[in-house]
C-alpha atoms as a PDB file:
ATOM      1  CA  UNK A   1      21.933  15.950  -4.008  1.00  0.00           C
ATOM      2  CA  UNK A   2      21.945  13.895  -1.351  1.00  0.00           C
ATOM      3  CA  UNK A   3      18.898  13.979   1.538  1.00  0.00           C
ATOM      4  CA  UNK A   4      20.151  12.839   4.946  1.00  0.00           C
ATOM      5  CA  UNK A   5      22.643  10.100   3.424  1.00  0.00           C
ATOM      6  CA  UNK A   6      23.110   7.288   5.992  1.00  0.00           C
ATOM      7  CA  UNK A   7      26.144   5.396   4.600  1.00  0.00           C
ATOM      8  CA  UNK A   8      29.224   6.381   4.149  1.00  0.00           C
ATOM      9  CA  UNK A   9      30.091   4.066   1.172  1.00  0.00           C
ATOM     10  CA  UNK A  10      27.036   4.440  -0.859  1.00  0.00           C
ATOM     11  CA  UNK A  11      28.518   8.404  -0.473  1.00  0.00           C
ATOM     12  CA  UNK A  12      31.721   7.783  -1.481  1.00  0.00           C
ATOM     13  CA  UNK A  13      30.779   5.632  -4.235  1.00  0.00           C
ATOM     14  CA  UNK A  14      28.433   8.669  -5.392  1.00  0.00           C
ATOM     15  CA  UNK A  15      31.159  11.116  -4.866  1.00  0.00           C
ATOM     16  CA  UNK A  16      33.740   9.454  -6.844  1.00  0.00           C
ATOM     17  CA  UNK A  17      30.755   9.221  -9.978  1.00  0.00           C
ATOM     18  CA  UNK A  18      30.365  13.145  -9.513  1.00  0.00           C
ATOM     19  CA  UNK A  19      34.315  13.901  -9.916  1.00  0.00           C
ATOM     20  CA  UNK A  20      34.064  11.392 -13.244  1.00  0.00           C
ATOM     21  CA  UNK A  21      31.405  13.755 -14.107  1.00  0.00           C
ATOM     22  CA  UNK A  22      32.814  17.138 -13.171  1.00  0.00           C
ATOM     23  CA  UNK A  23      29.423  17.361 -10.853  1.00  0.00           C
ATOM     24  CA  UNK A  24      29.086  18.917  -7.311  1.00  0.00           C
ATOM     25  CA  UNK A  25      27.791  16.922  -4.451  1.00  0.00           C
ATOM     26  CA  UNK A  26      25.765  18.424  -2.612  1.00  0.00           C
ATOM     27  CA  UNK A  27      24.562  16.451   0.862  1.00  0.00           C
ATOM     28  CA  UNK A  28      21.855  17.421   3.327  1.00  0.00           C
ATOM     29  CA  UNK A  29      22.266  17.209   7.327  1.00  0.00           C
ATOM     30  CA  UNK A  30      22.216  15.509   9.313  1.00  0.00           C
ATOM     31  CA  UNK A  31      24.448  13.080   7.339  1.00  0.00           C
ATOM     32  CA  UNK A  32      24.921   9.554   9.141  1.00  0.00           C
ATOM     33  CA  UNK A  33      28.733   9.564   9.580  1.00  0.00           C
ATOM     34  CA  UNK A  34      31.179  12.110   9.959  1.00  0.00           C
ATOM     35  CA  UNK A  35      32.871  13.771   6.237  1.00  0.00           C
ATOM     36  CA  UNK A  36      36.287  12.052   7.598  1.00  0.00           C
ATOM     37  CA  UNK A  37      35.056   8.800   7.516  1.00  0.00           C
ATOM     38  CA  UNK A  38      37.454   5.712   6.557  1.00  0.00           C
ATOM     39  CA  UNK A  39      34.676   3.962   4.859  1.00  0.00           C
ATOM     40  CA  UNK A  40      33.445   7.024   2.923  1.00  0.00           C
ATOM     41  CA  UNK A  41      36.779   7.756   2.033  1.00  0.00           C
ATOM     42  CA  UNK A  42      37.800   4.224   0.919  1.00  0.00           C
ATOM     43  CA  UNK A  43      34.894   4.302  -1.209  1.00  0.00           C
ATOM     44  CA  UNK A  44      35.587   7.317  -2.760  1.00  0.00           C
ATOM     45  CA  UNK A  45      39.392   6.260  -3.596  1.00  0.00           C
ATOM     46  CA  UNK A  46      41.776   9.032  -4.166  1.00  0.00           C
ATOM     47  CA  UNK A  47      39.032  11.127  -5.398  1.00  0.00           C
ATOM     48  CA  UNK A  48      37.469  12.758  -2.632  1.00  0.00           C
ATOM     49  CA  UNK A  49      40.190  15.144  -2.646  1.00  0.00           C
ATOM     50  CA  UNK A  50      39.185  16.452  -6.799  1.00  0.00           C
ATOM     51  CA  UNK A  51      34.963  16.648  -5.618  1.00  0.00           C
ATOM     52  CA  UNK A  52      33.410  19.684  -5.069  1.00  0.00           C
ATOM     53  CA  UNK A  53      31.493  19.054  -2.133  1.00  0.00           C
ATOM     54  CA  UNK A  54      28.426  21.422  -0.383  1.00  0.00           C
ATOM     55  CA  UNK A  55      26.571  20.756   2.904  1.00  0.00           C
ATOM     56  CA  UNK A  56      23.235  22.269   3.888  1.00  0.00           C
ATOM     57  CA  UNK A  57      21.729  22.549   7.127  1.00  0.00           C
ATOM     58  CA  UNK A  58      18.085  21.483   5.564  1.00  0.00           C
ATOM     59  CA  UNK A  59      16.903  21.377   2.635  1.00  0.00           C
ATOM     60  CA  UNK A  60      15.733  25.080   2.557  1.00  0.00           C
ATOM     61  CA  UNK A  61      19.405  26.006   2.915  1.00  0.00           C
ATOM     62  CA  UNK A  62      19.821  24.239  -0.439  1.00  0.00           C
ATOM     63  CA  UNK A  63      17.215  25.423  -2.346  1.00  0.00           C
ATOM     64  CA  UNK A  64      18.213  29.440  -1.212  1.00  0.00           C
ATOM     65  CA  UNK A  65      21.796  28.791  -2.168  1.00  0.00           C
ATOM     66  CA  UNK A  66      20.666  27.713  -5.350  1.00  0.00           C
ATOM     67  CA  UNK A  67      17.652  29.663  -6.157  1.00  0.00           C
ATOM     68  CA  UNK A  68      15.650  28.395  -9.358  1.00  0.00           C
ATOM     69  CA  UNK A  69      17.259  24.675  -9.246  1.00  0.00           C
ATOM     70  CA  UNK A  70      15.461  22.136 -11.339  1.00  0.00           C
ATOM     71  CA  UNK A  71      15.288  18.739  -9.021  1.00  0.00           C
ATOM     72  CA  UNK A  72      14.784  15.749 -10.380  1.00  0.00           C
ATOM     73  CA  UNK A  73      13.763  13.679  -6.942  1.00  0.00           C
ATOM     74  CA  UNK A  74      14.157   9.894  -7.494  1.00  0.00           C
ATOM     75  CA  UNK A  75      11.114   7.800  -5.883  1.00  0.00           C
ATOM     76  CA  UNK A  76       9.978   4.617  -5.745  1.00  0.00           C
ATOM     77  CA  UNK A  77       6.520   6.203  -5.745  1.00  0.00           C
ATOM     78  CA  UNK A  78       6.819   7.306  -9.310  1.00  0.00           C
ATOM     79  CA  UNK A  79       5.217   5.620 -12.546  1.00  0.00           C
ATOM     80  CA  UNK A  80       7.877   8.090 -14.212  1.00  0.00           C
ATOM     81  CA  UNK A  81      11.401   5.707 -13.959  1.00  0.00           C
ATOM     82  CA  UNK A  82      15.057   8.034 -14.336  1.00  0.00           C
ATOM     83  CA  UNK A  83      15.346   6.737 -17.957  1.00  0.00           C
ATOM     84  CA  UNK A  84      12.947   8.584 -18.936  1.00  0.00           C
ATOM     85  CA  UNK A  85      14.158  11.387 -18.349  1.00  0.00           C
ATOM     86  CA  UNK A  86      16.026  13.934 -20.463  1.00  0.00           C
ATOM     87  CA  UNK A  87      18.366  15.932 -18.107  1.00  0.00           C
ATOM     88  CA  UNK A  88      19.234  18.930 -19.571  1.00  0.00           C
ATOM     89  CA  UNK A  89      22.312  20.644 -18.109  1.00  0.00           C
ATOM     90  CA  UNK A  90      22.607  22.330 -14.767  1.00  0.00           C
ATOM     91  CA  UNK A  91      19.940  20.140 -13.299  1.00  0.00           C
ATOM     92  CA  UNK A  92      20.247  18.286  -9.720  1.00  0.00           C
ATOM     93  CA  UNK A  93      18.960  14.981  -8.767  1.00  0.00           C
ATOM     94  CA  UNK A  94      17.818  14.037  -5.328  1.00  0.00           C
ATOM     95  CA  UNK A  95      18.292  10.797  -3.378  1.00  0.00           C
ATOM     96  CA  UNK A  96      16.366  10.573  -0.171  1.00  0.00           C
ATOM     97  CA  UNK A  97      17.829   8.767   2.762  1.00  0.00           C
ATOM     98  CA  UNK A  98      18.738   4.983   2.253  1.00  0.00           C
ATOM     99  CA  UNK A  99      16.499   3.660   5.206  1.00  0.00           C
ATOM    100  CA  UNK A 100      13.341   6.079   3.960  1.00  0.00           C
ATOM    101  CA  UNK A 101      14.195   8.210   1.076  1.00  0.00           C
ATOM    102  CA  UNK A 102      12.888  11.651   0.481  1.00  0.00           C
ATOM    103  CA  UNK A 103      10.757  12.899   3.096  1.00  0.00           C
ATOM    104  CA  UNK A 104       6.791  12.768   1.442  1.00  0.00           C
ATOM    105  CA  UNK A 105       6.747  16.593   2.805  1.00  0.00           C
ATOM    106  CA  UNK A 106       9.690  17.692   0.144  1.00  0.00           C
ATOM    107  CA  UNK A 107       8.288  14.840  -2.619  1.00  0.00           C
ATOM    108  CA  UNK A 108       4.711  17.127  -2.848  1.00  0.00           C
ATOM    109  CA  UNK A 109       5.659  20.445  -2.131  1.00  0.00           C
ATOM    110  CA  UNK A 110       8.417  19.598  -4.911  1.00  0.00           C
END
């Protein structure tokens, strides 16, 4: 899940992981580029056409579209680090913006 990505590459890059994966990507407005992008599409390769991707007005538009999802949100607030963590199927994780990550407002009501 991404939060309000800003570039287009770092998407595409993350896109092409989640086909590798057989994983959805699921991005939160407002998104800093347009879906048609050249750079998130050179990023993502020939791939971009095999992901399943979902967009979400806010983050409440993602959370009642998939009712019950367990988010892992990565921080760099946490003592906890990702490889610690045992992800156990059907889980999502989170990445905030790239210029200020997860807004503080979804990190502690979450």
């Amino acid at each position: 899940v991404l939060h309000e990505p800003e570039m287009p590459a770092n998407t595409g890059n993350i896109g092409r992981t989640c086909v590798a994966k057989g994983s959805v990507l699921h991005m939160i407005e407002t998104l800093g580029f347009k879906i048609n992008d050249k750079m998130l599409k050179r990023a993502g390769l020939d791939y971009w056409d095999k992901l399943d991707v979902r967009t979400y007005g806010k983050f409440e538009d993602f959370l009642a579209k998939n009712p019950g999802a367990k988010i892992y949100m990565e921080t760099t607030n946490s003592k906890q680090t990702y490889t610690d963590v045992e992800y156990e199927d059907g889980c999502y994780i989170m990445f905030g913006k790239e210029s200020a990550g997860i807004p503080e407002e979804i990190l502690l009501e979450h």
